[in-house]
N, C-alpha and C. Protein backbone atom coordinates (compact mmCIF):
# COMPACT_ATOMS: atom_id res chain seq x y z
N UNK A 1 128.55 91.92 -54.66
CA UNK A 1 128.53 92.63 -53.41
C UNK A 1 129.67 92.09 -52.55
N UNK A 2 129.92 92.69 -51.63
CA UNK A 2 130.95 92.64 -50.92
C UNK A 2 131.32 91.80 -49.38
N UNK A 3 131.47 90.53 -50.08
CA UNK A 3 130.98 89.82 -48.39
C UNK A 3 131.34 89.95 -47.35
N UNK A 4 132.65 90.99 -47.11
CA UNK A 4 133.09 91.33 -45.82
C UNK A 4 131.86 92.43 -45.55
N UNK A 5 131.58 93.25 -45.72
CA UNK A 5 130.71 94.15 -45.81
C UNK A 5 129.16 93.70 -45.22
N UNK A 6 129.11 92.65 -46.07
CA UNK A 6 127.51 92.01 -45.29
C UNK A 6 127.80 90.85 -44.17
N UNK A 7 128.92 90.24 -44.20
CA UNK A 7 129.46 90.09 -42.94
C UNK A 7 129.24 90.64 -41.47
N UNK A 8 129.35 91.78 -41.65
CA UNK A 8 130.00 92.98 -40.60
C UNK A 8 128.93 93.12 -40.02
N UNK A 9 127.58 93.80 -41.04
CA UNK A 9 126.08 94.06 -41.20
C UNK A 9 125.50 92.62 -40.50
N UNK A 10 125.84 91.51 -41.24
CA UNK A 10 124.79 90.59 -40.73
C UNK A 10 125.63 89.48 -40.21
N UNK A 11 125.81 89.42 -38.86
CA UNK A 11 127.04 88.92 -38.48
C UNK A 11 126.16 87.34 -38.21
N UNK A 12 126.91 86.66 -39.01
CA UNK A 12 126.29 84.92 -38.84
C UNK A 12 126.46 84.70 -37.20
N UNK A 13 125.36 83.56 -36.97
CA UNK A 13 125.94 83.29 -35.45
C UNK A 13 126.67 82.08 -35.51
N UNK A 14 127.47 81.63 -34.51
CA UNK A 14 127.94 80.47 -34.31
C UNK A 14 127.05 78.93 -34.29
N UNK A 15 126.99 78.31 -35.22
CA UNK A 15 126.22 77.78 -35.12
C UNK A 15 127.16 76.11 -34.74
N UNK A 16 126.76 75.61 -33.89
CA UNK A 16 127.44 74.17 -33.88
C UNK A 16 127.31 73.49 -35.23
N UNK A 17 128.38 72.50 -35.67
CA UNK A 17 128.46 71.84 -36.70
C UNK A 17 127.02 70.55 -37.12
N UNK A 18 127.04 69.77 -35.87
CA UNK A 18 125.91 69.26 -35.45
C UNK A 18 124.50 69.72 -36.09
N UNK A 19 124.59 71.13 -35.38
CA UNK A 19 123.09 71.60 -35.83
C UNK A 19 122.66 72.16 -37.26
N UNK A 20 121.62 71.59 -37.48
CA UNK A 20 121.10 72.06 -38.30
C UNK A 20 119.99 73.27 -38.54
N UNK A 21 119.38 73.75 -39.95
CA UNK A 21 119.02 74.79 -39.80
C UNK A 21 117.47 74.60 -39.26
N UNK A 22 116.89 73.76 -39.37
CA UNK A 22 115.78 73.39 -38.84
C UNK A 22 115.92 73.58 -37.29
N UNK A 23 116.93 72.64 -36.74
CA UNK A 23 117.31 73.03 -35.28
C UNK A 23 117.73 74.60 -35.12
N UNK A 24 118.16 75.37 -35.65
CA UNK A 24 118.49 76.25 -34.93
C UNK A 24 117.48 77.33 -35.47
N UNK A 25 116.32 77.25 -36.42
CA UNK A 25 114.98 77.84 -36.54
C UNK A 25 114.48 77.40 -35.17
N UNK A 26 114.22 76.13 -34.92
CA UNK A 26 113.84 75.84 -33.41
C UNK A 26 113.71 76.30 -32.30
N UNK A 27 115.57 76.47 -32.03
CA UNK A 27 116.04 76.85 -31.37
C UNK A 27 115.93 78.35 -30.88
N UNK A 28 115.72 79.02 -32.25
CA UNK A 28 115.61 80.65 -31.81
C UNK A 28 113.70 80.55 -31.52
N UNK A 29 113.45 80.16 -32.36
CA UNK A 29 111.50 80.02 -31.82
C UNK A 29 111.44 80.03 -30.59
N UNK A 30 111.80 79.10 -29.79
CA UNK A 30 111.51 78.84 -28.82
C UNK A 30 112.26 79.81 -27.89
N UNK A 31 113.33 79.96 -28.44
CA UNK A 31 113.81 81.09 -27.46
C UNK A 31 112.78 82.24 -27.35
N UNK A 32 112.38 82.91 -28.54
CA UNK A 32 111.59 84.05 -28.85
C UNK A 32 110.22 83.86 -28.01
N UNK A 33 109.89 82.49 -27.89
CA UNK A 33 108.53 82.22 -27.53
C UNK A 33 109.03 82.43 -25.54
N UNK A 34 109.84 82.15 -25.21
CA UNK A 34 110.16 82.06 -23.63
C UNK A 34 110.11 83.48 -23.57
N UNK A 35 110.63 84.84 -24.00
CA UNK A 35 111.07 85.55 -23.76
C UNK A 35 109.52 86.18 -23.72
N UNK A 36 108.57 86.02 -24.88
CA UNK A 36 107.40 86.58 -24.63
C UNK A 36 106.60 86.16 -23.52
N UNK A 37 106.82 84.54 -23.34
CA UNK A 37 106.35 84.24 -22.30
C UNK A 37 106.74 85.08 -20.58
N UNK A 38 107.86 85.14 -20.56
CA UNK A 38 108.60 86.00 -19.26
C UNK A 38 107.48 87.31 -18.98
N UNK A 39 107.42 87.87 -20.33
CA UNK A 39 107.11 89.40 -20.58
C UNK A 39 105.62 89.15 -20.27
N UNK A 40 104.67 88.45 -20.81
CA UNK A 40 103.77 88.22 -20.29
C UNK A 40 103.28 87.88 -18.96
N UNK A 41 103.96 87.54 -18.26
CA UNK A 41 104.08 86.67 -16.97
C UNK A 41 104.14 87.65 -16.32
N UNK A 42 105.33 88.82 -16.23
CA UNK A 42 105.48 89.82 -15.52
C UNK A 42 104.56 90.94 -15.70
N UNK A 43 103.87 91.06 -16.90
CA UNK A 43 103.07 91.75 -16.70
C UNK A 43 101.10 91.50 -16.34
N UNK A 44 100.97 90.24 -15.94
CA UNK A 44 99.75 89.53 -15.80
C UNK A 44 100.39 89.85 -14.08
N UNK A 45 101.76 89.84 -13.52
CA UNK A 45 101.59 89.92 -12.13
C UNK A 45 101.46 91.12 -11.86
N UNK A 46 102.39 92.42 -12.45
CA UNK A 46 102.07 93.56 -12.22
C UNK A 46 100.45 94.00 -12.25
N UNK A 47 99.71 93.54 -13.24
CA UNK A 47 98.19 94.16 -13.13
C UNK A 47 97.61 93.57 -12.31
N UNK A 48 97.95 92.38 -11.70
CA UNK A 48 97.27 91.95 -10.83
C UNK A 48 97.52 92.42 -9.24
N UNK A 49 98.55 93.07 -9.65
CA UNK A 49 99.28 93.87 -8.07
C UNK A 49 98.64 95.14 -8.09
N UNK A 50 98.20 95.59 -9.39
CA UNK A 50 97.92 97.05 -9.57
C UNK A 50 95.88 97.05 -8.64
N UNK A 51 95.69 95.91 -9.46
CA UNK A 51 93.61 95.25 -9.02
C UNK A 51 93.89 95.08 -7.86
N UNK A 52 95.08 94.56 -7.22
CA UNK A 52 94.61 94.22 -6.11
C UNK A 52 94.94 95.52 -4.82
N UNK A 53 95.82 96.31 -5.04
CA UNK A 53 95.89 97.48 -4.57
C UNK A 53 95.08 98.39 -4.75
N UNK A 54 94.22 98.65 -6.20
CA UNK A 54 92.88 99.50 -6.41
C UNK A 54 91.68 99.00 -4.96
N UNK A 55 91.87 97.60 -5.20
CA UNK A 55 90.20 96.93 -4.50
C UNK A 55 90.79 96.95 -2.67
N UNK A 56 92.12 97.22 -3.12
CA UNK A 56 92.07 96.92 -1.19
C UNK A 56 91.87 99.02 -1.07
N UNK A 57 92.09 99.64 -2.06
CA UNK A 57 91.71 101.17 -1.87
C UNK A 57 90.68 101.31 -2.11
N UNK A 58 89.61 101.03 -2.32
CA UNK A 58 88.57 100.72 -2.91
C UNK A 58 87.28 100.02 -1.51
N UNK A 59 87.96 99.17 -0.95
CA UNK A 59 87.80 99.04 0.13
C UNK A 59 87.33 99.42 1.66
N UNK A 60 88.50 101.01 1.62
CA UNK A 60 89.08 100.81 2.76
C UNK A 60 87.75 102.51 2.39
N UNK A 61 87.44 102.66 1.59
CA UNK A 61 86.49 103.93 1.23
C UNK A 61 85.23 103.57 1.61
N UNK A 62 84.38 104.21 2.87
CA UNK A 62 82.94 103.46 2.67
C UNK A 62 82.60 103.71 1.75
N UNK A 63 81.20 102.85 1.41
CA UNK A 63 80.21 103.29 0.26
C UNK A 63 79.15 104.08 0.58
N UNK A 64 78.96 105.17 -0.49
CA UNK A 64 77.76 105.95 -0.47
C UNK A 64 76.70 105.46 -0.05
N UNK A 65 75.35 106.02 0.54
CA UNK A 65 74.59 105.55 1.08
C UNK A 65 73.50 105.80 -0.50
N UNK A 66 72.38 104.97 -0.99
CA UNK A 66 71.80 104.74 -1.74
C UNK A 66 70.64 106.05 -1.28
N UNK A 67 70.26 106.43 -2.75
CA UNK A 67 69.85 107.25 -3.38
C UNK A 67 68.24 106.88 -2.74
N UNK A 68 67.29 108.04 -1.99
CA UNK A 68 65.94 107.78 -1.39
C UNK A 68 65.40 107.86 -2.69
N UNK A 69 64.30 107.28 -3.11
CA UNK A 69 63.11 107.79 -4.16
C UNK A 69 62.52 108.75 -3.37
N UNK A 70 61.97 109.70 -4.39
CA UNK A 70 61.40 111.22 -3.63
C UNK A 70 59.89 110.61 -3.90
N UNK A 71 58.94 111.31 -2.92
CA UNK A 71 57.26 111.00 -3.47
C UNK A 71 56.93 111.26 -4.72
N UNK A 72 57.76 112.62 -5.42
CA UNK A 72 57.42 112.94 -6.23
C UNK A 72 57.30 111.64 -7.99
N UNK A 73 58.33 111.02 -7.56
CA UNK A 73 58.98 110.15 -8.65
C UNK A 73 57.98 108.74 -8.44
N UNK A 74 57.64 108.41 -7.07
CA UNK A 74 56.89 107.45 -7.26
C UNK A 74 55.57 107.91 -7.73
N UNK A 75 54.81 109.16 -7.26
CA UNK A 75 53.10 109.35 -7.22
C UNK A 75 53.73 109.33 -8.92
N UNK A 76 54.08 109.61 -9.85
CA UNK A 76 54.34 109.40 -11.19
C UNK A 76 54.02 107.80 -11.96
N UNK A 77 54.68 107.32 -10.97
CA UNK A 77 54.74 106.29 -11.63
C UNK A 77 53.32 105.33 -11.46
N UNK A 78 53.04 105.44 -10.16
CA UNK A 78 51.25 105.25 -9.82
C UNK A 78 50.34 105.76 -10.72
N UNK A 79 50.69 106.79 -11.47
CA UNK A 79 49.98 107.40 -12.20
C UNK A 79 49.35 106.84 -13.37
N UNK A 80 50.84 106.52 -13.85
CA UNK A 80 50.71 105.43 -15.09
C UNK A 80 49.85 104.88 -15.13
């Protein structure tokens, strides 16, 4: 096969001489792991902006007034 070709396709990165491949498995892990971390982060604040804008709308709505029992539903249950 043609190594300019997979070259081109799979372009090596620069890797310092220093490092090794263990380090730079590392190195991208952890990168990969920050980046999910970010993504997570921003979206644990967005939903929490979203709850907290529902409950302050949620809020600002009185609440229904609770449901009377009719005679009918209790003399039933006396019945029993």
């Amino acid at each position: 096969m043609d190594h300019a070709l997979i070259n081109s396709v799979f372009t090596p990165t620069a890797v310092n001489k220093h490092e090794t491949k263990g380090d730079v498995t590392t190195r991208v892990a952890r990168e990969i792991l920050d980046q999910e971390t970010a993504a997570r982060d921003a979206k644990t604040e967005r939903l929490r902006a979203a709850r907290l804008a529902r409950e302050a709308a949620e809020a600002s709505i009185p609440a229904a007034p609770a449901a009377k029992k009719t005679a009918k539903s209790s003399a039933r249950k006396a019945a029993k």
